[in-house]
N, C-alpha and C. Protein backbone atom coordinates (compact mmCIF):
# COMPACT_ATOMS: atom_id res chain seq x y z
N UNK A 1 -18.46 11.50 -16.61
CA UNK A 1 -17.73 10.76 -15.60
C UNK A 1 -18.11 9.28 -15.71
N UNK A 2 -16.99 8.41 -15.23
CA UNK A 2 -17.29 7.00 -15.35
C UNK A 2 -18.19 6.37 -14.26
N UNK A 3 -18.78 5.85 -14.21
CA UNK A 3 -19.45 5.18 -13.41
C UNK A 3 -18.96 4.72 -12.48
N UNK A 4 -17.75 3.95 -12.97
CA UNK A 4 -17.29 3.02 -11.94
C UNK A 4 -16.27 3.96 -10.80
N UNK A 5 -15.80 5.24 -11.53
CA UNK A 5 -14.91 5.68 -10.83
C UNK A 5 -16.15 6.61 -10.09
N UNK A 6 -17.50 7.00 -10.46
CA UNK A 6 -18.37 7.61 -9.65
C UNK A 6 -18.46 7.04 -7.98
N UNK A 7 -18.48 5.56 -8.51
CA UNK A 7 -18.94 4.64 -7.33
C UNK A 7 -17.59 4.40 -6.40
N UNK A 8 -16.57 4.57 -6.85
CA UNK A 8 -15.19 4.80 -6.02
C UNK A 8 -15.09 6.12 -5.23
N UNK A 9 -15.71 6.96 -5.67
CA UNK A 9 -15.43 8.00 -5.29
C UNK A 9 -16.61 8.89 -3.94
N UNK A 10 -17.48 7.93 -4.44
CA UNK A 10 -18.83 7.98 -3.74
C UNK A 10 -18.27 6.80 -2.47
N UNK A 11 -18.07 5.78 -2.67
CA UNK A 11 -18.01 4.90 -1.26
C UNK A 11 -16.88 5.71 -0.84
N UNK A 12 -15.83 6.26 -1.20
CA UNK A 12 -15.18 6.63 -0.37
C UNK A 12 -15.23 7.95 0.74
N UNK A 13 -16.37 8.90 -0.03
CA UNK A 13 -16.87 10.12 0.82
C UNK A 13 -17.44 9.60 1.58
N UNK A 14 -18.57 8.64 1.37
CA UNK A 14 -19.91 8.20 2.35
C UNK A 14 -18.69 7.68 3.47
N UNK A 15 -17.63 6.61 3.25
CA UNK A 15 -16.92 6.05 4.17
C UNK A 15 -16.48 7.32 5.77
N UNK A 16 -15.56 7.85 4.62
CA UNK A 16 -15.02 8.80 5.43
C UNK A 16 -15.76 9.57 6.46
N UNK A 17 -17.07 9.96 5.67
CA UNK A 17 -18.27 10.68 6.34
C UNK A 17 -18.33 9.73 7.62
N UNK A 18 -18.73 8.51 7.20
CA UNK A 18 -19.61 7.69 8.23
C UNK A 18 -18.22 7.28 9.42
N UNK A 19 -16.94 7.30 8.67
CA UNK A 19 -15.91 7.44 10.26
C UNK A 19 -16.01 8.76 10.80
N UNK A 20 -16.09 10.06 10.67
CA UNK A 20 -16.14 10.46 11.28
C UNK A 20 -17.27 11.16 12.11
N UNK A 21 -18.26 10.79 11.31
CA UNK A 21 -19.77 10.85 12.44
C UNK A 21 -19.31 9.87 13.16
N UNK A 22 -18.96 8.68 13.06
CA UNK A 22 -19.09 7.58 13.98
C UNK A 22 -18.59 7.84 15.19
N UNK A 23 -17.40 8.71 14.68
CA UNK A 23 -15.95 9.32 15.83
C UNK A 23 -16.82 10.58 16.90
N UNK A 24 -17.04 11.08 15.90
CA UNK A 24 -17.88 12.26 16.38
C UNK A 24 -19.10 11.70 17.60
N UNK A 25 -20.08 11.05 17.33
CA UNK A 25 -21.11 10.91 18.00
C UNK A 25 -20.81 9.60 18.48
N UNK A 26 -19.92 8.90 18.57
CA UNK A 26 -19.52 7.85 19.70
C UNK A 26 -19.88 6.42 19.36
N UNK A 27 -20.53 6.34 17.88
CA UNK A 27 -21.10 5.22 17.39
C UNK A 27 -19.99 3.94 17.02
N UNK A 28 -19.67 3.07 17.16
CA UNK A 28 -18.93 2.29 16.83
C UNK A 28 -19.05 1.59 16.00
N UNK A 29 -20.28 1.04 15.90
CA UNK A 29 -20.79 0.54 14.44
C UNK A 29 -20.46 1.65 13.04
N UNK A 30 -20.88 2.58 13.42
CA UNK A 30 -21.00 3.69 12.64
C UNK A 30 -19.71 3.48 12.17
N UNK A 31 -18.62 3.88 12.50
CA UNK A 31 -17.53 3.91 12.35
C UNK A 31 -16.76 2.75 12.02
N UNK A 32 -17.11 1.62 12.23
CA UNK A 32 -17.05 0.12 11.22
C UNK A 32 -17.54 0.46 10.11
N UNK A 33 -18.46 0.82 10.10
CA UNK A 33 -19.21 0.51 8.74
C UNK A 33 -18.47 1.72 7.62
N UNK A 34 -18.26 2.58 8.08
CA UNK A 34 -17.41 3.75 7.34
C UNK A 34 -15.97 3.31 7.07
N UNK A 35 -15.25 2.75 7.78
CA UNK A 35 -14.30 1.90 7.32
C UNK A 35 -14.12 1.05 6.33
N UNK A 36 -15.30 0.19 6.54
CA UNK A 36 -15.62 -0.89 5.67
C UNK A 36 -16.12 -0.19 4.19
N UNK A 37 -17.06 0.55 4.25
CA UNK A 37 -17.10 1.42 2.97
C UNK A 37 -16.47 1.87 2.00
N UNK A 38 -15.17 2.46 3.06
CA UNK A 38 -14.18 3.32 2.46
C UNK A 38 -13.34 2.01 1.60
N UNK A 39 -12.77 0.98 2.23
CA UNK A 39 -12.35 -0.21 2.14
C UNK A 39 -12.68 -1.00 0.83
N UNK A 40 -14.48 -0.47 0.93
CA UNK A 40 -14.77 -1.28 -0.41
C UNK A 40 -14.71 -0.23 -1.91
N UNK A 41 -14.64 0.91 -1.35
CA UNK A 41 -14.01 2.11 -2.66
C UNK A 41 -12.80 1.91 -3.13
N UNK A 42 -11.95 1.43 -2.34
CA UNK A 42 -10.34 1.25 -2.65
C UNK A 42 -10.62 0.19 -3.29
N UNK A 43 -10.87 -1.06 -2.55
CA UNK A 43 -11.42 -2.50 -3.47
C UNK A 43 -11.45 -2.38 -4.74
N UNK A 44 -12.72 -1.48 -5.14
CA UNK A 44 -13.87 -1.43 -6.92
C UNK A 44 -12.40 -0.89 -7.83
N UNK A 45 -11.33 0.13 -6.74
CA UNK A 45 -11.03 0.78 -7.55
C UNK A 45 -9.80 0.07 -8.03
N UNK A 46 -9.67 -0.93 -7.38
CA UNK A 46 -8.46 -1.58 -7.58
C UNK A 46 -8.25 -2.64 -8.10
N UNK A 47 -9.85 -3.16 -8.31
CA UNK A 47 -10.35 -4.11 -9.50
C UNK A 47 -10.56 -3.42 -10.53
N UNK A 48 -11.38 -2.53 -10.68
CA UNK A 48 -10.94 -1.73 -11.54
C UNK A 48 -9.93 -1.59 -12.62
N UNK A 49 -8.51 -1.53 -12.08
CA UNK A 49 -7.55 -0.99 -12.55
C UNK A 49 -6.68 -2.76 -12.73
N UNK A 50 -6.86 -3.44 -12.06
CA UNK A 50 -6.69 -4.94 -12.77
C UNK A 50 -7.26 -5.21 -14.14
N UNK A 51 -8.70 -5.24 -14.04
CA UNK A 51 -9.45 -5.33 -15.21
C UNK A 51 -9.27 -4.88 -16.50
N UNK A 52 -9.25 -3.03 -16.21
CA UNK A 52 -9.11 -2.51 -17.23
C UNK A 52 -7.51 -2.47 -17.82
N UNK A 53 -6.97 -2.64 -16.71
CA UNK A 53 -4.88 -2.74 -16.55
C UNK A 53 -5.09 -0.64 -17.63
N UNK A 54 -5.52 0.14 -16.55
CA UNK A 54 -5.65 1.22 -16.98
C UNK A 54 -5.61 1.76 -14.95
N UNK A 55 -4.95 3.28 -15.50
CA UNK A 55 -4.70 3.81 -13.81
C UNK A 55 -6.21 4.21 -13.00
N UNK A 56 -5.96 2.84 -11.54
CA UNK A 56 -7.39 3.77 -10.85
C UNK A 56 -8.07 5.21 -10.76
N UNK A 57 -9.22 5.12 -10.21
CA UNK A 57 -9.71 6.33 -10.22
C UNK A 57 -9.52 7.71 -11.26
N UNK A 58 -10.27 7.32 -12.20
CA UNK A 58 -9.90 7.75 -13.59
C UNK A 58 -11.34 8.20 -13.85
N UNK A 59 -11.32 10.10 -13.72
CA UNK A 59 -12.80 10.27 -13.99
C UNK A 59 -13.56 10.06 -14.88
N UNK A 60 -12.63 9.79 -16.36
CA UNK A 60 -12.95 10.07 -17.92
C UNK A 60 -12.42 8.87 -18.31
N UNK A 61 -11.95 8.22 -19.77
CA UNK A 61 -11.33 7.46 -20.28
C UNK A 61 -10.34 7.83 -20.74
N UNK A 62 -10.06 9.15 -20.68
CA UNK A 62 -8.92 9.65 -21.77
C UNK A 62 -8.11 10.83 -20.41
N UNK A 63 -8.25 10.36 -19.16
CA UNK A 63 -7.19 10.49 -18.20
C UNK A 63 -5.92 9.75 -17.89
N UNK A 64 -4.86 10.02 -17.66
CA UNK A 64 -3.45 8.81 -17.46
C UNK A 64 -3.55 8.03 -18.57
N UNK A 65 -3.52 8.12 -19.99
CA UNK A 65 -3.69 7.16 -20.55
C UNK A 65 -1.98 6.54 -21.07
N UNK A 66 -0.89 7.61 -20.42
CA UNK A 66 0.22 7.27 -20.56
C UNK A 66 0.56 5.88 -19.25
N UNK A 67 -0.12 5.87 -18.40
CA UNK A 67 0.51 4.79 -17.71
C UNK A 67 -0.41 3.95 -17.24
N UNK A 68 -1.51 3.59 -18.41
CA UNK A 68 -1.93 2.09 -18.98
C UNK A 68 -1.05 1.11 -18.79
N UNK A 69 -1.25 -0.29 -18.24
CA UNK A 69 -0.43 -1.39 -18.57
C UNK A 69 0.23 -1.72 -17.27
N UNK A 70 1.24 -2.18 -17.33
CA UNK A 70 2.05 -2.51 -16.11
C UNK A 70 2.04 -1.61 -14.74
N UNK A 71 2.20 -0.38 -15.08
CA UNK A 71 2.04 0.42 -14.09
C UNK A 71 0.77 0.74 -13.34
N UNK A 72 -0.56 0.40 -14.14
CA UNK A 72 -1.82 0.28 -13.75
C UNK A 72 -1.96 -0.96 -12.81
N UNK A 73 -1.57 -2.04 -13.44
CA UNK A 73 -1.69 -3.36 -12.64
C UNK A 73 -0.96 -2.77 -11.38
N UNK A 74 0.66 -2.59 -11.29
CA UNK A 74 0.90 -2.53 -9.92
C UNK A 74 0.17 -1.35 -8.97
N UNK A 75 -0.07 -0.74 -9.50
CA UNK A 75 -1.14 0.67 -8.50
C UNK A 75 -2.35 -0.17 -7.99
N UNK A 76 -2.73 -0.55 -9.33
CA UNK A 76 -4.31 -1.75 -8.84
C UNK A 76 -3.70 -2.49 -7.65
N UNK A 77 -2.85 -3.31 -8.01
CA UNK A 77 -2.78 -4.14 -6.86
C UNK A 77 -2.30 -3.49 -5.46
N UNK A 78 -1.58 -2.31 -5.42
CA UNK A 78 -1.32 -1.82 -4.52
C UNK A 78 -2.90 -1.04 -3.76
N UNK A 79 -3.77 -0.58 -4.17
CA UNK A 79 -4.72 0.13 -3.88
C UNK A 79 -5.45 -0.81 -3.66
N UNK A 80 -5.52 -2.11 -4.23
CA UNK A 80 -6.88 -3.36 -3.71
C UNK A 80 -5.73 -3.89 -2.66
N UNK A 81 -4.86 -4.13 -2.34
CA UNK A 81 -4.44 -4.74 -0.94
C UNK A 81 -4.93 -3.38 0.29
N UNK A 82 -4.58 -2.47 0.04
CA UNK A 82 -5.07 -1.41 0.92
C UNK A 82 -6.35 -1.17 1.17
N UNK A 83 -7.23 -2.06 0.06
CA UNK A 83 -8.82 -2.08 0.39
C UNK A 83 -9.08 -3.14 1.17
N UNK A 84 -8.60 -4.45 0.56
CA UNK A 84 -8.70 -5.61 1.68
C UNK A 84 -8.23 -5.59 3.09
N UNK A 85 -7.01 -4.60 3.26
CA UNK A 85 -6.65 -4.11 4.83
C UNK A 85 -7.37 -3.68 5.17
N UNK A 86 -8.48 -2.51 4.63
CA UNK A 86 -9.31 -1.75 5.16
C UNK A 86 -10.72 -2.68 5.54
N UNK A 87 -10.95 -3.48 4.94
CA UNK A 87 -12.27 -4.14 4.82
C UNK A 87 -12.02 -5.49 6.08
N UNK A 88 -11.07 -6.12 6.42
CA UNK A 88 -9.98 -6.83 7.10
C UNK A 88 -10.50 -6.47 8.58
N UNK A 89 -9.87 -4.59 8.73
CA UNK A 89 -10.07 -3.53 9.63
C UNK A 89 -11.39 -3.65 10.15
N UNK A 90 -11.93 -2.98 9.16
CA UNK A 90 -13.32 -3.39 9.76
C UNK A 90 -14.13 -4.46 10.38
N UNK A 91 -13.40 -5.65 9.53
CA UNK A 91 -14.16 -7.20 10.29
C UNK A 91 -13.53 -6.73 11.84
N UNK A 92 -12.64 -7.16 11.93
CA UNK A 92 -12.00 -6.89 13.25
C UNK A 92 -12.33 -6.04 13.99
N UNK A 93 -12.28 -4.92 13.81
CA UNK A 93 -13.18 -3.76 14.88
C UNK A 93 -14.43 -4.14 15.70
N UNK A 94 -15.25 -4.28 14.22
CA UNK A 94 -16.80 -5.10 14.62
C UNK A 94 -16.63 -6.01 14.99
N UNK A 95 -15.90 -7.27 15.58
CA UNK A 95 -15.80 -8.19 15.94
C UNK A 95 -14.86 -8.27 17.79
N UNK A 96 -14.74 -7.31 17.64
CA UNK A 96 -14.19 -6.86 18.85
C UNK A 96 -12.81 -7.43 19.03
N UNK A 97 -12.10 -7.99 17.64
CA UNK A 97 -10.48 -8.55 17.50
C UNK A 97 -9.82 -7.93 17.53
N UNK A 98 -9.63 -6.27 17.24
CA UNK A 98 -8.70 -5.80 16.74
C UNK A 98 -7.78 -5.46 17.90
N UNK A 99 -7.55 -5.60 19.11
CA UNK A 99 -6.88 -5.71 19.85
C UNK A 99 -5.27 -6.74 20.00
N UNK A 100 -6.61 -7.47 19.97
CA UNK A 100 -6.06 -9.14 19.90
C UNK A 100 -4.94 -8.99 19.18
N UNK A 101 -5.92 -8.39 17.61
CA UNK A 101 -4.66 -9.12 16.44
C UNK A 101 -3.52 -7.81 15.95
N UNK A 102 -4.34 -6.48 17.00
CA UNK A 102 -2.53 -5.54 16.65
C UNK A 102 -2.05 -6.05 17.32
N UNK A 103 -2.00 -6.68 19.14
CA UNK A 103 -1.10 -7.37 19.43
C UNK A 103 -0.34 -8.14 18.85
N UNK A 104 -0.73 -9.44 18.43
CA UNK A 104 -0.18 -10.01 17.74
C UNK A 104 0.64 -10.07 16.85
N UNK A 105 0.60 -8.63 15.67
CA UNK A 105 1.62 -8.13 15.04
C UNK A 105 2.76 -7.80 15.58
N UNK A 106 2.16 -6.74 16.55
CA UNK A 106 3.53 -6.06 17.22
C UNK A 106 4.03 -7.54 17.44
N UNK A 107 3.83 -8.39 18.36
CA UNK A 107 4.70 -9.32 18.75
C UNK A 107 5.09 -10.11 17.30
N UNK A 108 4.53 -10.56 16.32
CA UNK A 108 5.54 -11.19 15.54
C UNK A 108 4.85 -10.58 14.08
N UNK A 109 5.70 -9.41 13.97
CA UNK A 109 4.86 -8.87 12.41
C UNK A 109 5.61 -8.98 11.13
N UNK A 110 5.86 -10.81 11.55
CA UNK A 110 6.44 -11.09 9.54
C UNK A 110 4.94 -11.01 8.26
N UNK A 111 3.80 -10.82 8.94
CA UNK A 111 2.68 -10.51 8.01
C UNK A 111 3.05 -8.94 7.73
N UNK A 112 3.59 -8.11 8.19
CA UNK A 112 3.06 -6.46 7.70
C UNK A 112 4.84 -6.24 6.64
N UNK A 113 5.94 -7.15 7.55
CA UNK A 113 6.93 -6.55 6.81
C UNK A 113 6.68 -7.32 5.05
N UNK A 114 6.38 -8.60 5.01
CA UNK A 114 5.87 -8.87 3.85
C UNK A 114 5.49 -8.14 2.85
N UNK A 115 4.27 -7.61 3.77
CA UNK A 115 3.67 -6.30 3.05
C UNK A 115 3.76 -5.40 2.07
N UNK A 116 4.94 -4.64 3.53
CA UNK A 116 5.42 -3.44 3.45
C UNK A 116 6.65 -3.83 2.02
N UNK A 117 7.32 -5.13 2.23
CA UNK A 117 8.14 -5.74 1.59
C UNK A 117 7.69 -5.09 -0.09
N UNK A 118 6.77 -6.51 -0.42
CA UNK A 118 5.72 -5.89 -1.23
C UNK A 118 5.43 -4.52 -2.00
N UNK A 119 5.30 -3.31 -0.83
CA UNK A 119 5.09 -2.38 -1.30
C UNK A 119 6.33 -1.34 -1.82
N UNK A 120 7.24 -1.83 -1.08
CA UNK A 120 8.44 -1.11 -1.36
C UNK A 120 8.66 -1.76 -2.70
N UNK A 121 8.32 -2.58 -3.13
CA UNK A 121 8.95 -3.68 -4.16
C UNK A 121 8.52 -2.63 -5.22
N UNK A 122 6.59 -2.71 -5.05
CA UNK A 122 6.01 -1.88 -6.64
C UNK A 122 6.42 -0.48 -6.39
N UNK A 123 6.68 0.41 -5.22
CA UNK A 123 6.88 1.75 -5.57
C UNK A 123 8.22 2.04 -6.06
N UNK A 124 9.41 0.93 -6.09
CA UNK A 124 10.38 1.00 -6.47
C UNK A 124 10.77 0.56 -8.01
N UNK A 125 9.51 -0.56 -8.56
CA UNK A 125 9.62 -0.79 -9.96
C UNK A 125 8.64 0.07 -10.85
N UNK A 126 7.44 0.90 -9.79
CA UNK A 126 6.94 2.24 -10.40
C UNK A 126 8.36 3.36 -10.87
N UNK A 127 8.99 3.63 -9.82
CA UNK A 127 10.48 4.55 -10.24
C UNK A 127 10.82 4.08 -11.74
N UNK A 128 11.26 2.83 -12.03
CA UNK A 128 12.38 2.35 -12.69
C UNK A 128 11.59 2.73 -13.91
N UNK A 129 10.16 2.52 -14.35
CA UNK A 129 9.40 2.47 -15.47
C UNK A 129 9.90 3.77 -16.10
N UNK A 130 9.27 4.43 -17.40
CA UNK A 130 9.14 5.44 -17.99
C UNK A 130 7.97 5.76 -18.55
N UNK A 131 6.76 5.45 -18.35
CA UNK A 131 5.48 5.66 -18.71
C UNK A 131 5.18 6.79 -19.88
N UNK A 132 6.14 7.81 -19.90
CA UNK A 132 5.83 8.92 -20.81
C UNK A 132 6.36 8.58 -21.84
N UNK A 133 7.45 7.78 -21.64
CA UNK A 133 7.82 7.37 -22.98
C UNK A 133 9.03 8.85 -23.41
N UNK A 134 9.42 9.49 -22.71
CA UNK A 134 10.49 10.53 -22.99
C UNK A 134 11.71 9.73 -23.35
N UNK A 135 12.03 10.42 -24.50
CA UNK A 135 13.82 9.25 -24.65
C UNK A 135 14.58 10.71 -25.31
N UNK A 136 14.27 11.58 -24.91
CA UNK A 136 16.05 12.47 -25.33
C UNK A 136 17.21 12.17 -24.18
N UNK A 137 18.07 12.36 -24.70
CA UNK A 137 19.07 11.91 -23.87
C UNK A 137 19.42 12.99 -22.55
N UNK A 138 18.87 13.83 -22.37
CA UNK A 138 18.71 15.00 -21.39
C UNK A 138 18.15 14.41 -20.27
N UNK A 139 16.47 14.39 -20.50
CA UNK A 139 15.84 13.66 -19.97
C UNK A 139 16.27 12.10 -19.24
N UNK A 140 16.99 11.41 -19.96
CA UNK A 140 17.34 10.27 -19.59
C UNK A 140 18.22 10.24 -18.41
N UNK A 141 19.43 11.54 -18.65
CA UNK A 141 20.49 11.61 -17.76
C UNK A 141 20.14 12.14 -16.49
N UNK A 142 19.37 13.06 -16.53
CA UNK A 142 19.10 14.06 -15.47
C UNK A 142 17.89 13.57 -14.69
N UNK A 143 17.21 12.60 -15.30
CA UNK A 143 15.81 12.63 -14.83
C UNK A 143 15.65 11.01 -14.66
N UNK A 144 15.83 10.38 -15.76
CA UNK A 144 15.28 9.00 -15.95
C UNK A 144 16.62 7.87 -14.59
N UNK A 145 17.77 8.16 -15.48
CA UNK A 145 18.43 7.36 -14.70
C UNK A 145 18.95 7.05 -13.26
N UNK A 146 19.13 8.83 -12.69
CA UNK A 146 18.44 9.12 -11.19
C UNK A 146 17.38 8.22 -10.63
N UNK A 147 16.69 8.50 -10.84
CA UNK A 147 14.82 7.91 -10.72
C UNK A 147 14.75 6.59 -10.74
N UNK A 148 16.18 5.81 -11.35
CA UNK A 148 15.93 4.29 -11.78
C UNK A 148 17.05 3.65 -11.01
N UNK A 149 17.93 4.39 -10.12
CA UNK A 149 18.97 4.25 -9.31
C UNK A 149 18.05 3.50 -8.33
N UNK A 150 17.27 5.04 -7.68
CA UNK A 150 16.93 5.18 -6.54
C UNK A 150 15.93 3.83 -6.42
N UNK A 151 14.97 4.45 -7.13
CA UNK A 151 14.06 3.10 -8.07
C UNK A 151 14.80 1.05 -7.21
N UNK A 152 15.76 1.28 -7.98
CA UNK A 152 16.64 -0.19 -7.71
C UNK A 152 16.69 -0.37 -6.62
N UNK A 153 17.41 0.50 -5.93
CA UNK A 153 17.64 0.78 -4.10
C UNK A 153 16.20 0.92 -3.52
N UNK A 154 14.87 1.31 -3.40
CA UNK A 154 14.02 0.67 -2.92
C UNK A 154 13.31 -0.80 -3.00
N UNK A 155 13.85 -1.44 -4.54
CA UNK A 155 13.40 -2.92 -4.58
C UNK A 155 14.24 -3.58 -3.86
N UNK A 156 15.57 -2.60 -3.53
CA UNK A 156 16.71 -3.68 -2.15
C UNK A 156 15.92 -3.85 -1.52
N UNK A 157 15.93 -2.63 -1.06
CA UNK A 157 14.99 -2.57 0.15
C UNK A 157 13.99 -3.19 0.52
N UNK A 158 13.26 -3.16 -0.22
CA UNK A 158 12.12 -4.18 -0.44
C UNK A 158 12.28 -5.98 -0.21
N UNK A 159 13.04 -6.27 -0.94
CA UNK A 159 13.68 -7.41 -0.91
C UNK A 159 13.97 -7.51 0.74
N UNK A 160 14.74 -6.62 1.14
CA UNK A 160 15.31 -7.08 2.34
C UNK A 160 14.58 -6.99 3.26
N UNK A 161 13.40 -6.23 3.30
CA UNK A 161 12.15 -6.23 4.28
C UNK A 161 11.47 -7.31 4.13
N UNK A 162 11.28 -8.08 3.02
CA UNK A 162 10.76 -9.36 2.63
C UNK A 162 11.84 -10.28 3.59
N UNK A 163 12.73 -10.43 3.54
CA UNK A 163 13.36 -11.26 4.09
C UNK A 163 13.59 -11.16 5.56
N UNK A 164 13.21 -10.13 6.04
CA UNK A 164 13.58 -9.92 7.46
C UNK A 164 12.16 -10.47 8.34
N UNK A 165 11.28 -10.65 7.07
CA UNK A 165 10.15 -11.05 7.44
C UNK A 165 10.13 -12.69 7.58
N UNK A 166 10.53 -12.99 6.40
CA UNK A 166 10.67 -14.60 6.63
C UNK A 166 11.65 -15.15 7.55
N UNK A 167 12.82 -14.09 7.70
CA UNK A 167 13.26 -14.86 9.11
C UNK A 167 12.65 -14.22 10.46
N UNK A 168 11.72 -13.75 10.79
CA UNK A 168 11.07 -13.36 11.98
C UNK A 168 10.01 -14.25 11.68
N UNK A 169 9.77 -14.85 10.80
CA UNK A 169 8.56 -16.17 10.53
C UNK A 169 8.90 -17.19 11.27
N UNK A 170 10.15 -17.86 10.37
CA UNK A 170 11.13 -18.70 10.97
C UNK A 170 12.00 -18.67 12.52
N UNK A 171 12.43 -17.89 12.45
CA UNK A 171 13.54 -18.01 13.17
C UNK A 171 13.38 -16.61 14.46
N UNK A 172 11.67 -16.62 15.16
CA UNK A 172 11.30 -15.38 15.85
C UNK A 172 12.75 -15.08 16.88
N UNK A 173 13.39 -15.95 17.96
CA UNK A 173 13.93 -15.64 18.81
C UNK A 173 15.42 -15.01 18.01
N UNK A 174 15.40 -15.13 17.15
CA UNK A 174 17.14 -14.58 16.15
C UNK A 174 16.62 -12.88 15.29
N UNK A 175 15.63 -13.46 15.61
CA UNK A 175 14.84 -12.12 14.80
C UNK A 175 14.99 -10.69 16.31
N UNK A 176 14.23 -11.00 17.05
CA UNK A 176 14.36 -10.30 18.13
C UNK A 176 15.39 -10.23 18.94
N UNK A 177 16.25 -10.77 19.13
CA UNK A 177 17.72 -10.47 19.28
C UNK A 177 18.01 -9.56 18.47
N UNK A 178 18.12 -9.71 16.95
CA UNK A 178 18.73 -8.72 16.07
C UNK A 178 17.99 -7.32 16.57
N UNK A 179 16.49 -7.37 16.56
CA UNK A 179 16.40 -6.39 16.57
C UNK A 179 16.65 -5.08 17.96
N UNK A 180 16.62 -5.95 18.95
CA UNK A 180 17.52 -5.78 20.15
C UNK A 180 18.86 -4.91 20.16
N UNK A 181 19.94 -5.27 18.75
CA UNK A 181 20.85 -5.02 19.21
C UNK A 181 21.10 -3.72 18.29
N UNK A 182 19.78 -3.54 17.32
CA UNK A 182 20.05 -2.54 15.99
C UNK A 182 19.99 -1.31 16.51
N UNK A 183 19.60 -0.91 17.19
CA UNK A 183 19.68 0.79 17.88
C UNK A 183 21.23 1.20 18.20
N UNK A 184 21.75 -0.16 18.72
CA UNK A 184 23.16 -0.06 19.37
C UNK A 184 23.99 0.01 17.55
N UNK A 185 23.72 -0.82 16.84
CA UNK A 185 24.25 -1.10 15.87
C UNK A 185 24.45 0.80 14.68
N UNK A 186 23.04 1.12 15.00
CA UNK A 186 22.63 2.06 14.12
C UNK A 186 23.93 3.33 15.17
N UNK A 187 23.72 3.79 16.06
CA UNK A 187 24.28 4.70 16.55
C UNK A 187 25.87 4.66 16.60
N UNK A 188 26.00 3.26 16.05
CA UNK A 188 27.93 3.53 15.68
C UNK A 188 28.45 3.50 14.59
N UNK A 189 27.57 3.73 13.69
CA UNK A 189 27.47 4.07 12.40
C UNK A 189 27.61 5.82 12.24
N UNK A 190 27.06 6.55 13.26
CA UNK A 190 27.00 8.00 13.18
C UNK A 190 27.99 8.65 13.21
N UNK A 191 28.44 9.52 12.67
CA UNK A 191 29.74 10.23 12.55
C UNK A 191 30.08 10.66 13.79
């Protein structure tokens, strides 16, 4: 086993452990610090997978070695933003902010749709890839080009969560109107 994925795999038990003793026996620190742990397992593993531009958490060297490369980078980066949220989490807890600043989202969360923007972006250009490298034309029809539809239609998506973000940046009171009126909007759409 690799080392590095030892030590990913290790902060992330100890983490988990230490949230839920923390939960368990009422400790709050405890339960920061297990956060923060877990936080910094996702981190290693997501530098990791920058570095090596090979797929995180990889017990051996000669695991996933089909989706090396591009697809490694975006997992890396997707798994180290989810560590820095986690590690983020933790400042805040221990700091007695985290109130404060979920408020704050809820009231203007062009930081999470970004995000989320973001994330829809790589799980939608993960779709489009072919990592195995399959090219019969079977495969392509039935499997690949499906997959690269849908694929497209979440980087809309994506896109457009990005943007709904920058105008709730900009333009909060047009933002919350809209979203005001989308329940009404959504239900006359229904058959």
């Amino acid at each position: 086993m690799r080392l590095v994925a030892f030590l990913q795999y290790i902060a992330l038990v100890i983490g988990s452990i230490g949230m839920i003793a923390g939960q368990f026996f009422g400790l709050a620190k405890g339960f920061n610090l297990g956060v923060f742990v877990a936080g910094a397992g996702f981190a290693i593993a997501g530098i990791d997978a920058l570095v090596t531009r090979r797929m995180c958490f990889r017990p051996s060297d000669d695991v996933y070695e089909n989706y090396g490369g591009t697809p490694a980078v975006i997992v890396g980066l997707m798994v180290l933003v989810v560590g820095a949220g986690m590690i983020g989490a933790a400042y805040l807890l221990d700091n007695d902010h985290w109130h404060s600043t979920a408020s704050y989202l809820l009231r203007r969360p062009a930081p999470l749709l970004a995000v989320g923007g973001l994330f829809l972006i790589g799980f939608g250009v993960l779709m489009m890839l072919n990592p195995q490298g399959r090219s019969s034309w079977v495969w392509r029809i039935l499997v690949y080009l499906p997959r690269s539809l849908v694929g497209l239609l979440v980087v809309a998506a994506g896109i457009a969560v990005i943007g709904l973000g920058a105008w709730e940046w900009r333009e909060p009171q047009g933002y919350r109107a809209f979203v005001k009126t989308l329940p009404q909007r959504l239900d006359q759409l229904r058959f």
